[in-house]
C-alpha atoms as a PDB file:
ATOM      1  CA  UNK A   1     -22.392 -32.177  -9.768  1.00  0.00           C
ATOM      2  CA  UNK A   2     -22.151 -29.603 -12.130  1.00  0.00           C
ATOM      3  CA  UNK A   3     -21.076 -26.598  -9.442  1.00  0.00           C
ATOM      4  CA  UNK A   4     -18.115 -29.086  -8.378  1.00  0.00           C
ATOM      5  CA  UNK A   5     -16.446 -29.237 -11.589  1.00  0.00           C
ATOM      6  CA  UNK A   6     -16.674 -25.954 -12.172  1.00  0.00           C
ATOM      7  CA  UNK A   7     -15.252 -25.319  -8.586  1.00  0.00           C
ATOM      8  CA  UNK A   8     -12.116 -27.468  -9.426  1.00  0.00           C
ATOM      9  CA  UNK A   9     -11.820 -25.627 -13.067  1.00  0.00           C
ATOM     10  CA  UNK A  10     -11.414 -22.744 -11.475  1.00  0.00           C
ATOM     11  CA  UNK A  11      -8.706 -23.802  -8.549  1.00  0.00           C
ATOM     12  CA  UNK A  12      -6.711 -25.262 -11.868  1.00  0.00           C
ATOM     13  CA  UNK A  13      -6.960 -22.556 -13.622  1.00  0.00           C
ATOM     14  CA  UNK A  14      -6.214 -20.104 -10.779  1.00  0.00           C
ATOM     15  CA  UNK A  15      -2.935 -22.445 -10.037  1.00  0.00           C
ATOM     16  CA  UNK A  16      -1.968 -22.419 -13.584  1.00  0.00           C
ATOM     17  CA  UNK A  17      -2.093 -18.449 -13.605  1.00  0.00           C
ATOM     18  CA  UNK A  18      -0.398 -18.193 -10.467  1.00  0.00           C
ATOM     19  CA  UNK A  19       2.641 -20.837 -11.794  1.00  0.00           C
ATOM     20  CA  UNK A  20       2.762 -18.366 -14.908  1.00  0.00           C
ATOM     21  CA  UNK A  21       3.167 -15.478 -13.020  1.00  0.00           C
ATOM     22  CA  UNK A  22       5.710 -17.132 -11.077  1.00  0.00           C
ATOM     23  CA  UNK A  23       7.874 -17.951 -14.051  1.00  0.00           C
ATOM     24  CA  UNK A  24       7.190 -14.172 -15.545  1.00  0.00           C
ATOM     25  CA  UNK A  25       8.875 -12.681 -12.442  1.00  0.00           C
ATOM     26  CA  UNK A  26      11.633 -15.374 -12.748  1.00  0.00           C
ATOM     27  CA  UNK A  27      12.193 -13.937 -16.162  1.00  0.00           C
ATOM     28  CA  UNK A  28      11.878 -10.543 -15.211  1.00  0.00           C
ATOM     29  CA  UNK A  29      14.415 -11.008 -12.480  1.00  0.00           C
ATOM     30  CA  UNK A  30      16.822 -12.390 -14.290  1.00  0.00           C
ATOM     31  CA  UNK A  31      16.437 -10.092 -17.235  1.00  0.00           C
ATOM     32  CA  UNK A  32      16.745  -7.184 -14.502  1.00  0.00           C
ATOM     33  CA  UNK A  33      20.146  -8.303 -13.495  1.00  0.00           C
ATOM     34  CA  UNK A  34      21.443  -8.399 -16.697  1.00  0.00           C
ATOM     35  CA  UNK A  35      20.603  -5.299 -17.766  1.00  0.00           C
ATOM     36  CA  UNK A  36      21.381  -3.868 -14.770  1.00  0.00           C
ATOM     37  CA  UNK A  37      24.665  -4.933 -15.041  1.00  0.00           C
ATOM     38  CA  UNK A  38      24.768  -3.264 -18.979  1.00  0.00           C
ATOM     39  CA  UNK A  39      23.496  -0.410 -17.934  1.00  0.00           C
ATOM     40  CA  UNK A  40      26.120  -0.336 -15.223  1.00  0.00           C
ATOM     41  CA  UNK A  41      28.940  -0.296 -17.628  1.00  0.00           C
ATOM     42  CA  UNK A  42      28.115   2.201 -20.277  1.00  0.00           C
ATOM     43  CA  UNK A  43      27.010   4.606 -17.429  1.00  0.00           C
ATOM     44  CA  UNK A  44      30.479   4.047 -15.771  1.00  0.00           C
ATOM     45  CA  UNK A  45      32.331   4.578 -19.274  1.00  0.00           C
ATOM     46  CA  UNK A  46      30.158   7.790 -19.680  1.00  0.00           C
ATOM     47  CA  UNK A  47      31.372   9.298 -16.509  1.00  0.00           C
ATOM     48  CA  UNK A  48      34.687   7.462 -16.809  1.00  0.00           C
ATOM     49  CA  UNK A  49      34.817   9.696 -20.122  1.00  0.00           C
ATOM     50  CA  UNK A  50      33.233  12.554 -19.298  1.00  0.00           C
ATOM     51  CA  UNK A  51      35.711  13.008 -16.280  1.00  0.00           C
ATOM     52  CA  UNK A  52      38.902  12.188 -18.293  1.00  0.00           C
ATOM     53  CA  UNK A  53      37.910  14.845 -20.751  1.00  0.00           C
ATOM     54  CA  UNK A  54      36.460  18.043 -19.178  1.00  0.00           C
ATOM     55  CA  UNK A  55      38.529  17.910 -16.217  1.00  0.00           C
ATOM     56  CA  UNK A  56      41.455  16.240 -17.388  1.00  0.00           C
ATOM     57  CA  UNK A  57      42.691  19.530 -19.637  1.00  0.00           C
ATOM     58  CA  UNK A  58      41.787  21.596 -16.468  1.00  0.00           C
ATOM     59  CA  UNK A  59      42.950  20.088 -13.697  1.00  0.00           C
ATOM     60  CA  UNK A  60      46.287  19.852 -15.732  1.00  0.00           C
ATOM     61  CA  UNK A  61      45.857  23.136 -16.323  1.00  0.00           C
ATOM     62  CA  UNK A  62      45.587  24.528 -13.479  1.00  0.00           C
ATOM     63  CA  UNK A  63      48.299  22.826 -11.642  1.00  0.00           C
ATOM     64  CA  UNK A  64      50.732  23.643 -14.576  1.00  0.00           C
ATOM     65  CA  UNK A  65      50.121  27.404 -13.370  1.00  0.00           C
ATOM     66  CA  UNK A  66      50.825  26.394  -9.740  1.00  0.00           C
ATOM     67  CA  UNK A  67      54.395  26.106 -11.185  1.00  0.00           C
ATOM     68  CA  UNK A  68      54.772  22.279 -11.985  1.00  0.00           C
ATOM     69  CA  UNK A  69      56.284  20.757 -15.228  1.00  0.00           C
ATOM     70  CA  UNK A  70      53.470  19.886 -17.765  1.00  0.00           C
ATOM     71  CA  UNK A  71      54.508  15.749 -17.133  1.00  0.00           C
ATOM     72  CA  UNK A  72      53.965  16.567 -13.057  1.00  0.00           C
ATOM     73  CA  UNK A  73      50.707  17.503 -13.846  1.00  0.00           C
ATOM     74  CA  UNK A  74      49.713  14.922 -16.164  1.00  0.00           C
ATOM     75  CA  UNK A  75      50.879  12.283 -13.578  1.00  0.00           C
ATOM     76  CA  UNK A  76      48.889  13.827 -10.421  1.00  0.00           C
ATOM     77  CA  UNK A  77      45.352  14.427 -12.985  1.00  0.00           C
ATOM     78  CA  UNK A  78      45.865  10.328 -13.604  1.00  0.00           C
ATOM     79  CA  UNK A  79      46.213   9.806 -10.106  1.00  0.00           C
ATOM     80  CA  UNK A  80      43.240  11.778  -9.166  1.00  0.00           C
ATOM     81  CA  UNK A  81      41.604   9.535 -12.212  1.00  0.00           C
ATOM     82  CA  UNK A  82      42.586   6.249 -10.609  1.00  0.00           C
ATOM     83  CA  UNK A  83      41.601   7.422  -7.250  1.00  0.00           C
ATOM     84  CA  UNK A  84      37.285   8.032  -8.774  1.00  0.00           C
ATOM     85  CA  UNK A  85      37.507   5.350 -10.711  1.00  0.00           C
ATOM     86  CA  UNK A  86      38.336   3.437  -7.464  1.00  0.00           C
ATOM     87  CA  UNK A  87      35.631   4.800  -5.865  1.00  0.00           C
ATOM     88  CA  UNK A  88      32.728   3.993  -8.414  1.00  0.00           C
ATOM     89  CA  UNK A  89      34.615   0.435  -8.440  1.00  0.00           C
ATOM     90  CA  UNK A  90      33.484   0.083  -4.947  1.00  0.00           C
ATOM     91  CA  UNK A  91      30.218   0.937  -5.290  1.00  0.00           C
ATOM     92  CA  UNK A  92      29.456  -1.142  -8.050  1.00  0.00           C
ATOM     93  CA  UNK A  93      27.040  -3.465  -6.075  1.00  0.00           C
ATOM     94  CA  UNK A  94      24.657  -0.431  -4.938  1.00  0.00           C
ATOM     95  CA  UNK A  95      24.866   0.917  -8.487  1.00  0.00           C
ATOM     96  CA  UNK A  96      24.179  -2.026  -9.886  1.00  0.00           C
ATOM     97  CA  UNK A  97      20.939  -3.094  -7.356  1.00  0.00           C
ATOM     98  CA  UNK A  98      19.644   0.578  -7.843  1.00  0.00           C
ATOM     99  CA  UNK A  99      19.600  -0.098 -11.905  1.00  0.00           C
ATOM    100  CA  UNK A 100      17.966  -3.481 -11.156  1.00  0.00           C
ATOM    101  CA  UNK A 101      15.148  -2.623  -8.480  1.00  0.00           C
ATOM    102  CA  UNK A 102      14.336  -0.113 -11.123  1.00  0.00           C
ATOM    103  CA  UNK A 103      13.642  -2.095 -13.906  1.00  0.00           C
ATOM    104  CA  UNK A 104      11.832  -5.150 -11.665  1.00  0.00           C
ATOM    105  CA  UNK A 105       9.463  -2.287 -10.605  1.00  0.00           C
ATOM    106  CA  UNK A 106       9.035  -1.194 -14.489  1.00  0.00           C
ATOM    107  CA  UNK A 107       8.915  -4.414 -15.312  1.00  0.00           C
ATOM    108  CA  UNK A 108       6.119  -5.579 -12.766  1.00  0.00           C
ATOM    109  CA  UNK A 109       4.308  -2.453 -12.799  1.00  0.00           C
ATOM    110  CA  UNK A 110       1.560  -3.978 -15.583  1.00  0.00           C
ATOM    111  CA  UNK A 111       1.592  -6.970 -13.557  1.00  0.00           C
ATOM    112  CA  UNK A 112       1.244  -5.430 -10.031  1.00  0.00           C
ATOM    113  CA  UNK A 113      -2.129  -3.273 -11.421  1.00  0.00           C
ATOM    114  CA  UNK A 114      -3.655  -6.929 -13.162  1.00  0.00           C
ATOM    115  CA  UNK A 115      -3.211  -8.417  -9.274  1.00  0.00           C
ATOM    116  CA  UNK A 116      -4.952  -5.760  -7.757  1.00  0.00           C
ATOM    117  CA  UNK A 117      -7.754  -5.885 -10.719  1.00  0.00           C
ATOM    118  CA  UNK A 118      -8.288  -9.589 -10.245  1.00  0.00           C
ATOM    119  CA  UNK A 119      -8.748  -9.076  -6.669  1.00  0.00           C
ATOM    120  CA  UNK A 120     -11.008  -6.714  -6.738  1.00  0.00           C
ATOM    121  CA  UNK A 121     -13.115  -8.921  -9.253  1.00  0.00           C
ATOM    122  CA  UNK A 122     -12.747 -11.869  -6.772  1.00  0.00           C
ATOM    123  CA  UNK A 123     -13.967  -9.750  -4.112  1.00  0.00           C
ATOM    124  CA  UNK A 124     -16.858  -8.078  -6.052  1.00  0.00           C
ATOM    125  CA  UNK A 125     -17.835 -11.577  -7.067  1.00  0.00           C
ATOM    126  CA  UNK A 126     -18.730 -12.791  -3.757  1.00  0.00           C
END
């Protein structure tokens, strides 16, 4: 009688763990997004800045020797900003899943090696 409540302990218990693990990678997914999207946006103003500042001055530069007014050159160097910025714009969504596959699998990693350790313990117990 004894063996049978034991039995059904265990199958509650083992459902309650699995419901919890359920709503951790809920969590984690959500919380992936999100800062996938945050890191997103600062790494896009990085480069957004980085670009504007390095290779603003030379680009201008360089086709102000070419022989064009200093306001030509500004105006082509903007264009040549709108056209990368453009670019990244569009690949926002692969940026964006890249950021968040990365954190799900930092984020699971503890979680993936516990599954695999109380498998092996079920497996070893029989």
């Amino acid at each position: 009688m004894a063996g049978i409540f034991n039995d059904i302990k265990e199958k509650v218990l083992r459902y309650v763990d699995t419901n919890i693990a359920i709503v951790k990678l809920n969590a984690i997914g959500k919380a992936s997004r999100i800062m996938s999207y945050v890191m997103f946006a600062m790494v896009f103003m990085l480069i957004a800045f980085c670009i504007c500042l390095f290779t603003g001055f030379g680009l201008t530069e360089a086709i102000y020797d070419a022989g064009v007014s200093h306001a030509v050159a500004y105006s082509i160097t903007t264009g040549v900003y709108i056209i990368a910025l453009y670019v990244v714009y569009l690949m926002r969504r692969r940026i964006a899943k890249m950021f968040a596959d990365a954190f799900v699998d930092i984020l699971t990693e503890d979680d993936a090696e516990d599954i695999d350790n109380d498998t092996n313990q079920t497996t070893n117990a029989k």
